[in-house]
C-alpha atoms as a PDB file:
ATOM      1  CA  UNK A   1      22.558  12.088 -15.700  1.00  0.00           C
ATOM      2  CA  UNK A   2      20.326  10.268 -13.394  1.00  0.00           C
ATOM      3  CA  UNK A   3      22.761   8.348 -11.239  1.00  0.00           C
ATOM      4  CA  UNK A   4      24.220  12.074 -10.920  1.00  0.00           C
ATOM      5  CA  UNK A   5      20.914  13.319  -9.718  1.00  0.00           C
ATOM      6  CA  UNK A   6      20.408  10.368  -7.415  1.00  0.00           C
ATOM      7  CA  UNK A   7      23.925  11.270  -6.452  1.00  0.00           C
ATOM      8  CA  UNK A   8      22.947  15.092  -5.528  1.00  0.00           C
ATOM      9  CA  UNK A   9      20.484  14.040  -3.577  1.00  0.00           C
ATOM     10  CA  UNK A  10      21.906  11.335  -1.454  1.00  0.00           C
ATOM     11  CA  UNK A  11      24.553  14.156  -1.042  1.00  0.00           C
ATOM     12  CA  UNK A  12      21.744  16.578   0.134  1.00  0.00           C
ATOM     13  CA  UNK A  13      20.212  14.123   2.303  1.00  0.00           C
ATOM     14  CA  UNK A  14      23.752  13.037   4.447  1.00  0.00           C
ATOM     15  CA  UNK A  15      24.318  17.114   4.961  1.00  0.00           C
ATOM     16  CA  UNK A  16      20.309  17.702   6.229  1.00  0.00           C
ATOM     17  CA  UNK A  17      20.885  14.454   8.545  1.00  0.00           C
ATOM     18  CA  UNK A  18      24.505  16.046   9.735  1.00  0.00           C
ATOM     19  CA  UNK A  19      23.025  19.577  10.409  1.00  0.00           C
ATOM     20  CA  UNK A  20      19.565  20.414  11.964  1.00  0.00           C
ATOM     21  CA  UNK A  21      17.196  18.844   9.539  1.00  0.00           C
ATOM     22  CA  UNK A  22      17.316  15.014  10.181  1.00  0.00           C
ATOM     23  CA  UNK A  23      14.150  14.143   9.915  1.00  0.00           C
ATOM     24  CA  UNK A  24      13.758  15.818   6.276  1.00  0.00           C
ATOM     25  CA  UNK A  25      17.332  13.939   5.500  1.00  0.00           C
ATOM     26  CA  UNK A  26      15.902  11.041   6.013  1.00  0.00           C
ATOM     27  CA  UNK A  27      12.928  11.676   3.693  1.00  0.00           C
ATOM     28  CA  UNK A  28      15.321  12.542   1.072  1.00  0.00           C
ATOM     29  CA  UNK A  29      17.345   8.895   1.657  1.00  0.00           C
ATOM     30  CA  UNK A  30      13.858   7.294   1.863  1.00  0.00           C
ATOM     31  CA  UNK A  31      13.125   9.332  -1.605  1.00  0.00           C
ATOM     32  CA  UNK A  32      16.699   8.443  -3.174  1.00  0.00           C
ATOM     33  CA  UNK A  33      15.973   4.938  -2.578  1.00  0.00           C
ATOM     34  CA  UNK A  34      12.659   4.608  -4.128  1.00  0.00           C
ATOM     35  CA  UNK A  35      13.855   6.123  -6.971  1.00  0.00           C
ATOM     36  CA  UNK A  36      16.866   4.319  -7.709  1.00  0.00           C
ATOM     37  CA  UNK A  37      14.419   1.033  -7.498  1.00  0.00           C
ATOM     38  CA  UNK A  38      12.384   2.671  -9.410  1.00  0.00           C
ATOM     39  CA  UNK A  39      14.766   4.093 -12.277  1.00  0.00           C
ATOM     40  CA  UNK A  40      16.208   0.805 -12.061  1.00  0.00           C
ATOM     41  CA  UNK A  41      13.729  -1.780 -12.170  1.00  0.00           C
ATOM     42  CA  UNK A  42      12.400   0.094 -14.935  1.00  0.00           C
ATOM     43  CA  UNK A  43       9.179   1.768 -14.250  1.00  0.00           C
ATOM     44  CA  UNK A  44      10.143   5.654 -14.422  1.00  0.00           C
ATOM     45  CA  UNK A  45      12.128   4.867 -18.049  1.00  0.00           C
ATOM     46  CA  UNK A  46       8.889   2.698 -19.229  1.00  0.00           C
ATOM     47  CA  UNK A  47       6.875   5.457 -18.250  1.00  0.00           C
ATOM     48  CA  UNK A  48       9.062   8.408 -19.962  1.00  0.00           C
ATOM     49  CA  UNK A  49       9.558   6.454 -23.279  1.00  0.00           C
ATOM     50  CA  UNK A  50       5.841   5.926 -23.710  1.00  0.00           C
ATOM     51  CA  UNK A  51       5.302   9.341 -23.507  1.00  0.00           C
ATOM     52  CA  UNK A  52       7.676  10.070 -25.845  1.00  0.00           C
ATOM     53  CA  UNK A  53       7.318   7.257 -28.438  1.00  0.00           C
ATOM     54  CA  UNK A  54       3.995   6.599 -28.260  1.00  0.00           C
ATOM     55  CA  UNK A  55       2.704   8.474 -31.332  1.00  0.00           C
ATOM     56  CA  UNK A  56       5.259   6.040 -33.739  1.00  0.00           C
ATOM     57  CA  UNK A  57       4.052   2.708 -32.297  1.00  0.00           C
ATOM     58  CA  UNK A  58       2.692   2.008 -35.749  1.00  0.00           C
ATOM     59  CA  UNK A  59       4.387   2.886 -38.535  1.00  0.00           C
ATOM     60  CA  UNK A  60       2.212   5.320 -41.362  1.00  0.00           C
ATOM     61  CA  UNK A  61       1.541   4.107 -44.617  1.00  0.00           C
ATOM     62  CA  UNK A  62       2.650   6.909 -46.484  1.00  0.00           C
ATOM     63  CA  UNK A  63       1.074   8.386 -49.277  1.00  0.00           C
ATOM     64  CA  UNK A  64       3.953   9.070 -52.034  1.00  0.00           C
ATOM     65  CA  UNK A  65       3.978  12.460 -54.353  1.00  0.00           C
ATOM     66  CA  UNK A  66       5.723  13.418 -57.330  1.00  0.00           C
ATOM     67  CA  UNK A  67       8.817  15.021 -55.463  1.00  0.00           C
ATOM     68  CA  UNK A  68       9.494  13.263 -52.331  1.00  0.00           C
ATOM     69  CA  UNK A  69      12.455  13.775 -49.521  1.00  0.00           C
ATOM     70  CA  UNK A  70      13.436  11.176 -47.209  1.00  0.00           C
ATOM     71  CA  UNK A  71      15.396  12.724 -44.635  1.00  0.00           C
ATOM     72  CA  UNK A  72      17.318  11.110 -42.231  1.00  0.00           C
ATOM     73  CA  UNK A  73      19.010  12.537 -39.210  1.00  0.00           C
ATOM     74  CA  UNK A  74      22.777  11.748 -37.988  1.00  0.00           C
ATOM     75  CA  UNK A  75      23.411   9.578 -35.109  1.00  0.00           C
ATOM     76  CA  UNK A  76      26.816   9.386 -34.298  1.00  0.00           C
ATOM     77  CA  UNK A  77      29.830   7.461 -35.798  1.00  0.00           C
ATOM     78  CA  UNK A  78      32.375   5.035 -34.808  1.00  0.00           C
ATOM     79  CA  UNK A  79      36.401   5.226 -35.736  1.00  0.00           C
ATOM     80  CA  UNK A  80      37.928   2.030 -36.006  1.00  0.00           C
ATOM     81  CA  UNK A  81      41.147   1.946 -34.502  1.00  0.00           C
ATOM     82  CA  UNK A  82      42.808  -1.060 -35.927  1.00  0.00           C
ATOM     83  CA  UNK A  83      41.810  -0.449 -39.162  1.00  0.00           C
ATOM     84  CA  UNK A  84      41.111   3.897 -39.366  1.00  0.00           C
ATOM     85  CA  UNK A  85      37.855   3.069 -41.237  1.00  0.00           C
ATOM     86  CA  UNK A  86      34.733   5.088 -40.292  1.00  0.00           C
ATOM     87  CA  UNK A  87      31.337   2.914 -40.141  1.00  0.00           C
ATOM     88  CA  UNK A  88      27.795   4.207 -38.960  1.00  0.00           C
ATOM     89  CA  UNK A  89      27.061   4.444 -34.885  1.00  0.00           C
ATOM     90  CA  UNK A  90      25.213   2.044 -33.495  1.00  0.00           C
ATOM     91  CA  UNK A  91      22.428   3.932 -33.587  1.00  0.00           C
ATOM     92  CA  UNK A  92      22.400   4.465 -37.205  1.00  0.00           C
ATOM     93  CA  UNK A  93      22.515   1.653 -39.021  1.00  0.00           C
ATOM     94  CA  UNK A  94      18.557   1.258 -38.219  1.00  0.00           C
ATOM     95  CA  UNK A  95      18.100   4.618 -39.934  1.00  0.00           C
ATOM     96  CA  UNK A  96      20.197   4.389 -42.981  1.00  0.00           C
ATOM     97  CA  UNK A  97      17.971   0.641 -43.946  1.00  0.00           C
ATOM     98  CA  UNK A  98      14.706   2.631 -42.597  1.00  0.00           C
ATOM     99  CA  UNK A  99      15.652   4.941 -46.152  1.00  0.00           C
ATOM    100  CA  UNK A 100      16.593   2.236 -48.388  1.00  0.00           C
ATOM    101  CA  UNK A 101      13.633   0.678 -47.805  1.00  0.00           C
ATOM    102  CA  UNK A 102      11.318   3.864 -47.861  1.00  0.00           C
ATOM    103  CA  UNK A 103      13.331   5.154 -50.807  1.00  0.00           C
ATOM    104  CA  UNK A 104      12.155   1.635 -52.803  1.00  0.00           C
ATOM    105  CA  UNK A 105       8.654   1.944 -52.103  1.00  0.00           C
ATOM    106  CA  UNK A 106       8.648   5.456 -53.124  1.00  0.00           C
ATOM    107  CA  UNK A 107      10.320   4.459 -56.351  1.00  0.00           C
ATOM    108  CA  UNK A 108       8.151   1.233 -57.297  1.00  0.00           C
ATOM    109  CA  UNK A 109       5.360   3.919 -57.882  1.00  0.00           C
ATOM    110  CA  UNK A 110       7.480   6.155 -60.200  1.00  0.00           C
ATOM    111  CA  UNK A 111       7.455   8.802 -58.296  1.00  0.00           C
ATOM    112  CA  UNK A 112      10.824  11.201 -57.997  1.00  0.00           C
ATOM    113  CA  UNK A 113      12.463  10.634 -54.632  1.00  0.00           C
ATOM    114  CA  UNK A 114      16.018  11.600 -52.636  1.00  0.00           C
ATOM    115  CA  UNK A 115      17.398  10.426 -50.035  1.00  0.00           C
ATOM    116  CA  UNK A 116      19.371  13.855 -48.134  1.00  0.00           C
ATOM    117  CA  UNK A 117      21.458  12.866 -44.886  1.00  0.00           C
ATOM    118  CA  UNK A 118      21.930  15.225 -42.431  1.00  0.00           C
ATOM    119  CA  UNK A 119      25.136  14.713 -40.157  1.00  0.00           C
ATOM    120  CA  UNK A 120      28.423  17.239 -40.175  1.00  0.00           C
ATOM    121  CA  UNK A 121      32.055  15.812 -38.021  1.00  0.00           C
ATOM    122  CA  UNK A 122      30.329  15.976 -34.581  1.00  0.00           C
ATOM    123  CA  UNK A 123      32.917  12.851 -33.565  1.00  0.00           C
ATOM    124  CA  UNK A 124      36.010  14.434 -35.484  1.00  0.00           C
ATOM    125  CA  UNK A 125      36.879  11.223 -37.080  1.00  0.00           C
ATOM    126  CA  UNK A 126      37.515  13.659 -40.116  1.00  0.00           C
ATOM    127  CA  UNK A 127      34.802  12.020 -42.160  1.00  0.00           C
ATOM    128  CA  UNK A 128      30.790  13.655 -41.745  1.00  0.00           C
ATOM    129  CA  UNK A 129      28.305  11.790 -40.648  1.00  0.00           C
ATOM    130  CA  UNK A 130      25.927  12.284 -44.059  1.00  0.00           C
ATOM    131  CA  UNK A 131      28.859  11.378 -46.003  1.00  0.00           C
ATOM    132  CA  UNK A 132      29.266   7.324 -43.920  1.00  0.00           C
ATOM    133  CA  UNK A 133      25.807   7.348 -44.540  1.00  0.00           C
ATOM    134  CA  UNK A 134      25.676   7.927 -48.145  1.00  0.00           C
ATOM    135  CA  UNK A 135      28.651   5.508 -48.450  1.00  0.00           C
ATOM    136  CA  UNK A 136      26.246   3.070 -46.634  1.00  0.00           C
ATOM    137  CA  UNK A 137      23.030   3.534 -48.999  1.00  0.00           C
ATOM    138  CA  UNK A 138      25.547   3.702 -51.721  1.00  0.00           C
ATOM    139  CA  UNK A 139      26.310   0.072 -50.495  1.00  0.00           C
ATOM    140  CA  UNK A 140      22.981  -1.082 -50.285  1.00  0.00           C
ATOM    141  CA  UNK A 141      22.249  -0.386 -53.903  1.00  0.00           C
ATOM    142  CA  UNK A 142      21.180   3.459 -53.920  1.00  0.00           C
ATOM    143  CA  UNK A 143      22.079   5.537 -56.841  1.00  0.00           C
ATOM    144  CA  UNK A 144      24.114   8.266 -55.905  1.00  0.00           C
ATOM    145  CA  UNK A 145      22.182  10.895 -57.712  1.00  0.00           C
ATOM    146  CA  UNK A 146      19.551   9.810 -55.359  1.00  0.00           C
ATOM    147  CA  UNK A 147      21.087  10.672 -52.192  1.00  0.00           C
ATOM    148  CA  UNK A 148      21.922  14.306 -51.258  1.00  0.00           C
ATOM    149  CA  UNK A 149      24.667  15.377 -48.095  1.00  0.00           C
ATOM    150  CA  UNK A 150      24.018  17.637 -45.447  1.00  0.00           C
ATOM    151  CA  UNK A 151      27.476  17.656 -44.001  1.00  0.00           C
ATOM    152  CA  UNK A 152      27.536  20.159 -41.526  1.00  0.00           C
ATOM    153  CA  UNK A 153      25.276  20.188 -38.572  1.00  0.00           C
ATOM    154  CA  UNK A 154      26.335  18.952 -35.345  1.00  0.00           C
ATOM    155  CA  UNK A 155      22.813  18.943 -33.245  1.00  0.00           C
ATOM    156  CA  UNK A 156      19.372  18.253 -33.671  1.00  0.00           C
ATOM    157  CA  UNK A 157      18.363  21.899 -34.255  1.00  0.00           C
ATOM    158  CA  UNK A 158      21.211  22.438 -36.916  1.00  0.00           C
ATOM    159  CA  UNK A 159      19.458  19.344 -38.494  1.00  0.00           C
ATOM    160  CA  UNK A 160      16.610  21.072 -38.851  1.00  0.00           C
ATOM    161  CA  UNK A 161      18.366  24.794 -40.017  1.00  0.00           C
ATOM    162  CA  UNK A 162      20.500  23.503 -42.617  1.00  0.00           C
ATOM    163  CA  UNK A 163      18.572  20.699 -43.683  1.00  0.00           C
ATOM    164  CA  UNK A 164      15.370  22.826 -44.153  1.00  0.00           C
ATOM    165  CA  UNK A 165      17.590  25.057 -46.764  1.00  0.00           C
ATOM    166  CA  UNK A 166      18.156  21.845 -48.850  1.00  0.00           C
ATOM    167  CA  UNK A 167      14.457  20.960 -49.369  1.00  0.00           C
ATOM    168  CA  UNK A 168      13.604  24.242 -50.032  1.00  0.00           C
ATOM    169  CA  UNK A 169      15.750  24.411 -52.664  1.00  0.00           C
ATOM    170  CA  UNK A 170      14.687  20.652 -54.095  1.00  0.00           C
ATOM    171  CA  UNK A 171      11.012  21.856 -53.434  1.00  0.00           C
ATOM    172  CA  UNK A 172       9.618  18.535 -52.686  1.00  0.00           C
ATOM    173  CA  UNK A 173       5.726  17.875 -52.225  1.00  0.00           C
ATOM    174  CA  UNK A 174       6.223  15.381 -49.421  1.00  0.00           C
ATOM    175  CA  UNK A 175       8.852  15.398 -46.897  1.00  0.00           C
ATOM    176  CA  UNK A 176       9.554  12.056 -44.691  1.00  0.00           C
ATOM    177  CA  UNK A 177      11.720  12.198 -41.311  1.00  0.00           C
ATOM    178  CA  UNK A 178      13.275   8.998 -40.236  1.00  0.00           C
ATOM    179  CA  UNK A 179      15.315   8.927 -37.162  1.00  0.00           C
ATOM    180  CA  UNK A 180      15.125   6.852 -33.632  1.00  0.00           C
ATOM    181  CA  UNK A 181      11.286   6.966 -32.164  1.00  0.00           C
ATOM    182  CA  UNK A 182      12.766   7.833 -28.901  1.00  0.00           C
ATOM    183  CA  UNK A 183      14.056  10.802 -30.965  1.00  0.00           C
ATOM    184  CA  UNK A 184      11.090  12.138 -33.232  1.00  0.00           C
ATOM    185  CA  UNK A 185       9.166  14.095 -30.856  1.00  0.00           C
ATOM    186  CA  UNK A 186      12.091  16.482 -30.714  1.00  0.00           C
ATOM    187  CA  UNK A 187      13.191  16.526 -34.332  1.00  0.00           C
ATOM    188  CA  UNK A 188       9.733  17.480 -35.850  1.00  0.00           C
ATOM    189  CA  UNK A 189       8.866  20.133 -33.284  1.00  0.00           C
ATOM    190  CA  UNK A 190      12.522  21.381 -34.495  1.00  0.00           C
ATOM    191  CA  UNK A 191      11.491  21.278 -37.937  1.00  0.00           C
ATOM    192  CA  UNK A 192       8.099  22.442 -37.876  1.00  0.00           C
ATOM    193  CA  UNK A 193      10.036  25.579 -36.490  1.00  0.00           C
ATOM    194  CA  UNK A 194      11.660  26.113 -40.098  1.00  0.00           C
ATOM    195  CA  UNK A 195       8.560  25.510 -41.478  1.00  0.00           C
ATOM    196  CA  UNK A 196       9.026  21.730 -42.748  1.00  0.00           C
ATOM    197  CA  UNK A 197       5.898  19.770 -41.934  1.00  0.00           C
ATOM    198  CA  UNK A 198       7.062  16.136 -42.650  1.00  0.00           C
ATOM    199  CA  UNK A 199       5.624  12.548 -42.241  1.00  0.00           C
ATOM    200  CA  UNK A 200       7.499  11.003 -39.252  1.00  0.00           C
ATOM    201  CA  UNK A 201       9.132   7.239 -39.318  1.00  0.00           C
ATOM    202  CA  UNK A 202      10.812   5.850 -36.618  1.00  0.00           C
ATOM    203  CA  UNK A 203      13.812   3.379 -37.482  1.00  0.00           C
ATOM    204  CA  UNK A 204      14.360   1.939 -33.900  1.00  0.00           C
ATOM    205  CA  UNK A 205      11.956   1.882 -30.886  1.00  0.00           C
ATOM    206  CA  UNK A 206      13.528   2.191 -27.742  1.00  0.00           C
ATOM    207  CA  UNK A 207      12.256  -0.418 -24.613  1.00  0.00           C
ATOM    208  CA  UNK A 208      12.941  -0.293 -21.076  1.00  0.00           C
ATOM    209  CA  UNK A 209      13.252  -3.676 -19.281  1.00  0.00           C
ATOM    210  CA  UNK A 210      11.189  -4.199 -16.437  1.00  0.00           C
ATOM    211  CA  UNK A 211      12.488  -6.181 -13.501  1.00  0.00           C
ATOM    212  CA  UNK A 212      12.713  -6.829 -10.022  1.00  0.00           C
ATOM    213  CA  UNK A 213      16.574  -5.679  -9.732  1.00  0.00           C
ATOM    214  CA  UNK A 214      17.973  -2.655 -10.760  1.00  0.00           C
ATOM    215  CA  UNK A 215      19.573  -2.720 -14.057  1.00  0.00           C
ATOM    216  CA  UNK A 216      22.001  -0.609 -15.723  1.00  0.00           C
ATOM    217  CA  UNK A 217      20.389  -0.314 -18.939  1.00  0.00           C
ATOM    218  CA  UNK A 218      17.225   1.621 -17.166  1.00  0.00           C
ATOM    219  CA  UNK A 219      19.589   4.340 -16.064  1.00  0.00           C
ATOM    220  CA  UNK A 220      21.063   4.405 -19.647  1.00  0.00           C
ATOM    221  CA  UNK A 221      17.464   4.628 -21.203  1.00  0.00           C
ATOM    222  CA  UNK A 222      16.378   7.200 -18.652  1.00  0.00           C
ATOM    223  CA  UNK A 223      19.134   9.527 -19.215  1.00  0.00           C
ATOM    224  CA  UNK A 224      17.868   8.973 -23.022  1.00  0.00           C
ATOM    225  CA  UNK A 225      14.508   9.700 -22.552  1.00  0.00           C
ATOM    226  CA  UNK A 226      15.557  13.099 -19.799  1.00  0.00           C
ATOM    227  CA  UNK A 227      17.769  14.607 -22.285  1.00  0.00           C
ATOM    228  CA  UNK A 228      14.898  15.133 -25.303  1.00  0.00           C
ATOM    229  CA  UNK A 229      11.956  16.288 -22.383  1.00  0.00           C
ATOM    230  CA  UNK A 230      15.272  18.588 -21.507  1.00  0.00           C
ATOM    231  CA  UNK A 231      15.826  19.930 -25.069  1.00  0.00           C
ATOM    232  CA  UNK A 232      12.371  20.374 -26.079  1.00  0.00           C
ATOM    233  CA  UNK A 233      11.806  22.674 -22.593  1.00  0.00           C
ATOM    234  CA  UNK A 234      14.716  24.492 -23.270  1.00  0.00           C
ATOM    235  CA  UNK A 235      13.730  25.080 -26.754  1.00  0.00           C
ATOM    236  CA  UNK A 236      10.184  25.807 -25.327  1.00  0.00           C
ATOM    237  CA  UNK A 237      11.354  28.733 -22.979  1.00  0.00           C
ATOM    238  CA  UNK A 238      14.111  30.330 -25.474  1.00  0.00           C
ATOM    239  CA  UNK A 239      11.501  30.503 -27.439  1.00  0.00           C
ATOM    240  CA  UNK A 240       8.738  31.938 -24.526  1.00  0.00           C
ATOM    241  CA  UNK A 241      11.122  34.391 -23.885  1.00  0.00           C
ATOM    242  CA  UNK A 242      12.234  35.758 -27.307  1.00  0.00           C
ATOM    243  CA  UNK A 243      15.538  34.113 -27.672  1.00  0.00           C
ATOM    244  CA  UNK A 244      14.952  32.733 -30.627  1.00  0.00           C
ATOM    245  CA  UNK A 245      12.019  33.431 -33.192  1.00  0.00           C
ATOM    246  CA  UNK A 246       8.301  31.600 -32.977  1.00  0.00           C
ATOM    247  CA  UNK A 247       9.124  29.605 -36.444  1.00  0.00           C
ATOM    248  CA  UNK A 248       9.025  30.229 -39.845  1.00  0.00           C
ATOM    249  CA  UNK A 249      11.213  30.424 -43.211  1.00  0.00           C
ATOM    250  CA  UNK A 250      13.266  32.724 -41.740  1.00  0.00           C
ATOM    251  CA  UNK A 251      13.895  31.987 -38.132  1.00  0.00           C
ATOM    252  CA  UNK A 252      17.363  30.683 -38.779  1.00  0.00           C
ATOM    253  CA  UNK A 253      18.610  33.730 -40.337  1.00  0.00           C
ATOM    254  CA  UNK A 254      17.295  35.798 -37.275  1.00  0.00           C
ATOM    255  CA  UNK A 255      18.824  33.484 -34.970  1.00  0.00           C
ATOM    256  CA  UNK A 256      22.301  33.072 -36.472  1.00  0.00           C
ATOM    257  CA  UNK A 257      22.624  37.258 -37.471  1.00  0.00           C
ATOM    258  CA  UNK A 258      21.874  38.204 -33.659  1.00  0.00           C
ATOM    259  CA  UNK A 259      24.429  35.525 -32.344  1.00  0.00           C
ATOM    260  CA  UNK A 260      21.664  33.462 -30.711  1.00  0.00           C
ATOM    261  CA  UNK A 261      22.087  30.050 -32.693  1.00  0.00           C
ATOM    262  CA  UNK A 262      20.333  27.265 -30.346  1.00  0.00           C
ATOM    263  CA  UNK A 263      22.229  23.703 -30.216  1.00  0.00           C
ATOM    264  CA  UNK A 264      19.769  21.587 -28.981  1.00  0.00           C
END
């Protein structure tokens, strides 16, 4: 996403300098090049990640209930060729020890507590994502009574919809979110839309790396960071302008019986 930008405009900026506008095409070079330095040296990705993770620099100490939910949002699988197995994404594994460990404190104080994974086929390795996952805690010593599927939702926002119907119906008194930091911001405003008002834990915190040549894992971070400030405005202005309800218990029924679901 951001080379392609940087791309666009370097594009722009050769066809103002080949027409009538050469001085303004070679602002637009000057402007391509200061960004790409300063994509890739890392100070633009720094600066988007901290205002995206910066609430979840500390982990809470969370105050357990009697009926507790640990939810923990899909992030991607990998097939293995040789082999045809299906193991967590790279991205995951962070979450799914994030639970185990959450899921133990909340049970050293006696307290009631599931695990539900959220994650449908979004790969189509033929296995869901919730279901590798609960393999995974199964793994790791969680009993499987303790650990509820979600195995449908493809996106964040279908997360949120489907997810929200299962802890309604297990009616728990606290409600945890673990997913990446980098990814929070997004996933509780999505939530908070279906009326779920949960404690938020990151599992992984995202860094950019600062120095004085360009490096390819700044672009890869930025194009992180660009698509959740993307998704929440375009959640922002469906909502603005009546595409999909303000929030509530019942904003996923609205959205889904007028043929307006939102995959962010």
């Amino acid at each position: 996403m951001t080379l392609g930008l940087l791309i666009a405009l370097a594009v722009l900026a050769a066809a103002c300098c080949a027409g009538r506008w050469r001085r303004l095409g070679r602002s637009l070079y000057a402007l391509c090049a200061v960004l790409f330095l300063a994509v890739g040296c890392g100070y633009i990705p720094a600066w988007l990640l901290g205002n995206l993770q910066a609430a979840y620099d500390v982990k809470p100490v969370n105050a357990w209930a009697q009926r507790n939910a640990i939810v923990v949002l899909g992030g991607g699988t990998e097939k293995i060729a040789a082999s045809g197995c299906v193991e967590p994404g790279i991205r995951s594994y962070a979450r799914i020890v994030e639970a185990a460990t959450l899921q133990r404190d909340c049970r050293k104080t006696g307290a009631e507590c599931k695990i539900i994974v959220s994650g449908g086929d979004a790969q189509r390795t033929g296995v869901s994502e919730a279901q590798v996952y609960r393999n995974a805690l199964l793994t790791l010593g969680m009993a499987g009574s303790d650990v509820l599927i979600e195995p449908y939702s493809w996106t964040t926002w279908q997360h949120a919809r489907l997810t929200s119907d299962v802890l309604h119906d297990f009616a728990p008194d606290h409600v945890v979110l673990v997913s990446s930091s980098v990814h929070l911001r997004r996933s509780q405003l999505y939530f908070s839309h279906f009326g779920i008002d949960a404690q938020q834990v990151r599992a992984d915190y995202l860094h950019a790396q600062k120095s004085p040549l360009p490096k390819s894992h700044n672009f890869a971070v930025a194009d992180v960071a660009l698509h959740e400030y993307l998704e929440i405005a375009r959640y922002r202005a469906r909502v603005a302008v009546g595409e999909i309800p303000r929030g509530g218990r019942d904003a996923a029924g609205y959205a889904y019986r007028n043929g307006r679901g939102f995959s962010g």
